[in-house]
Protein backbone atom coordinates (compact mmCIF):
# COMPACT_ATOMS: atom_id res chain seq x y z
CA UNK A 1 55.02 11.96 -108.72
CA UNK A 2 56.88 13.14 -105.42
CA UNK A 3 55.71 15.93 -103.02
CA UNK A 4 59.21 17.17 -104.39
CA UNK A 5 58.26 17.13 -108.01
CA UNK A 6 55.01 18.42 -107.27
CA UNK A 7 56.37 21.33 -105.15
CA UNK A 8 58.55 22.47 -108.13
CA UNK A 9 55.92 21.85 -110.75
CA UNK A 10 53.82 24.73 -109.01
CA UNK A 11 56.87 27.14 -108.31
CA UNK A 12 57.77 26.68 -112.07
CA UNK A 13 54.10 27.60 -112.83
CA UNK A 14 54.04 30.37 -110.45
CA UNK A 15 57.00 31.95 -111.55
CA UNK A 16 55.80 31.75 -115.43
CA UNK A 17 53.16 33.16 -114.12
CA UNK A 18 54.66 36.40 -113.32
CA UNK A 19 57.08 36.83 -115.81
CA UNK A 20 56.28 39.97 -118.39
CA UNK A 21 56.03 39.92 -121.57
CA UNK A 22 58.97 41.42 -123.95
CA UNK A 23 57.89 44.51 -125.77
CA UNK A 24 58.26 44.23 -129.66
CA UNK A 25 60.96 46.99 -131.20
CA UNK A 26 58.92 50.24 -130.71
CA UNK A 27 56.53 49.10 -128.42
CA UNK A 28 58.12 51.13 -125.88
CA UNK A 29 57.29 54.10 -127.58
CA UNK A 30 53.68 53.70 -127.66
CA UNK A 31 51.56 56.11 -126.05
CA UNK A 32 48.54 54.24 -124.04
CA UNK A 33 45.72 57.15 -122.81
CA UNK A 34 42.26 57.08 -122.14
CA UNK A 35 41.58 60.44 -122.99
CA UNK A 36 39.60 60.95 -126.41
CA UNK A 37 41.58 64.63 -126.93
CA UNK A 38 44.94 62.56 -127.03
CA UNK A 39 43.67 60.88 -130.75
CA UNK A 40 42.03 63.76 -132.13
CA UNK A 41 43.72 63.85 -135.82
CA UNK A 42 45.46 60.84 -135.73
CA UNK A 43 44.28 57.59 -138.28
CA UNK A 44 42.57 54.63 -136.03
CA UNK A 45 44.70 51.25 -137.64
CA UNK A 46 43.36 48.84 -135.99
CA UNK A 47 40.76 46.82 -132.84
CA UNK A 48 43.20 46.04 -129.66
CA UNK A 49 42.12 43.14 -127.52
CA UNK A 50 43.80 42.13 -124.43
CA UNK A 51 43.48 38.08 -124.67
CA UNK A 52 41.01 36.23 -122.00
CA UNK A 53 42.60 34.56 -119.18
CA UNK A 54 46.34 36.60 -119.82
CA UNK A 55 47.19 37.58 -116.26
CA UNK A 56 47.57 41.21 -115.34
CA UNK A 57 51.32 41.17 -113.06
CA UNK A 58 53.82 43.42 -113.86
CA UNK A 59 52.29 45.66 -116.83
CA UNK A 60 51.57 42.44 -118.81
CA UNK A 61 48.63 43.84 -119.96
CA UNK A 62 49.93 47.45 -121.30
CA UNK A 63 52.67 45.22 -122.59
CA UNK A 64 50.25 43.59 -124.98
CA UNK A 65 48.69 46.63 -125.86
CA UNK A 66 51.62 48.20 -126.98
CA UNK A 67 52.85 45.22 -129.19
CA UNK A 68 49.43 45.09 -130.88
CA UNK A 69 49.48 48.93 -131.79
CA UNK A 70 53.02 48.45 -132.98
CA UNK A 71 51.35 45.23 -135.36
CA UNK A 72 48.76 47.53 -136.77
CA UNK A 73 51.85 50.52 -137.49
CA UNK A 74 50.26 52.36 -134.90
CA UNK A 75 52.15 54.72 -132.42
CA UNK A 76 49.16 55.63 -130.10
CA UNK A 77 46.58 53.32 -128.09
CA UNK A 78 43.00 54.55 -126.93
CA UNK A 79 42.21 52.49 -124.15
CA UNK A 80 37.75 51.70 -124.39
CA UNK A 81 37.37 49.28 -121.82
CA UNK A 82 39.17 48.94 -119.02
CA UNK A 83 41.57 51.01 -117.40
CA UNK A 84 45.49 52.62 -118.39
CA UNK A 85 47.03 49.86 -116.06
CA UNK A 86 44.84 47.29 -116.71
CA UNK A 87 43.12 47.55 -120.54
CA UNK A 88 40.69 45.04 -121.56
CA UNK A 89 40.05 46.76 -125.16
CA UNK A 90 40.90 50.21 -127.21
CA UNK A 91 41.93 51.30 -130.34
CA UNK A 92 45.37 51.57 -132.46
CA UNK A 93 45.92 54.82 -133.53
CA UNK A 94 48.81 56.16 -135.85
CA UNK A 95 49.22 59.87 -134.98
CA UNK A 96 51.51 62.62 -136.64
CA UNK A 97 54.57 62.89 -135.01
CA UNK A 98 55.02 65.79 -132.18
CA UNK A 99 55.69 69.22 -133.59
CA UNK A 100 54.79 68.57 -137.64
């Protein structure tokens, strides 16, 4: 392989590298806290786990959080480990919606 070739293989990488990932429809709509008071009376739906190795550029990380609270039917994610820009772990919550 050239120098050339070689060169572009890593800039290819790199740039993969930082791209974000797409939110699923909804996803944007998730709430992400930290704060136990923000769940009170909602219904816990499901474990979130931010994958090993996934790199954290760009709010990839939140990104992944949201689309697995949107797979459990959740609208609200209690971040456990970790922190709001960077979660590791939390909890998929479905709360009532605002004002009902």
């Amino acid at each position: 392989m050239s120098r050339i070739q070689i060169l572009l293989c890593f800039c290819l990488a790199g740039i993969s590298a930082c791209t974000t990932f797409k939110l699923a429809p909804g996803a944007d709509q998730v709430r992400v806290t930290n704060l136990a008071a923000d769940v009170k009376g909602c219904t816990p739906v499901g474990n979130i786990k931010v994958p090993e190795g996934k790199v954290a550029l760009f709010g990839n990380q939140v990104n992944l959080v949201r689309n697995q609270t949107i797979g459990f039917g959740g609208n609200a994610a209690f971040v456990t480990e970790g922190t709001l820009r960077y979660p590791e772990t939390g909890i998929a919550y479905r709360c009532p919606a605002a004002g009902t």
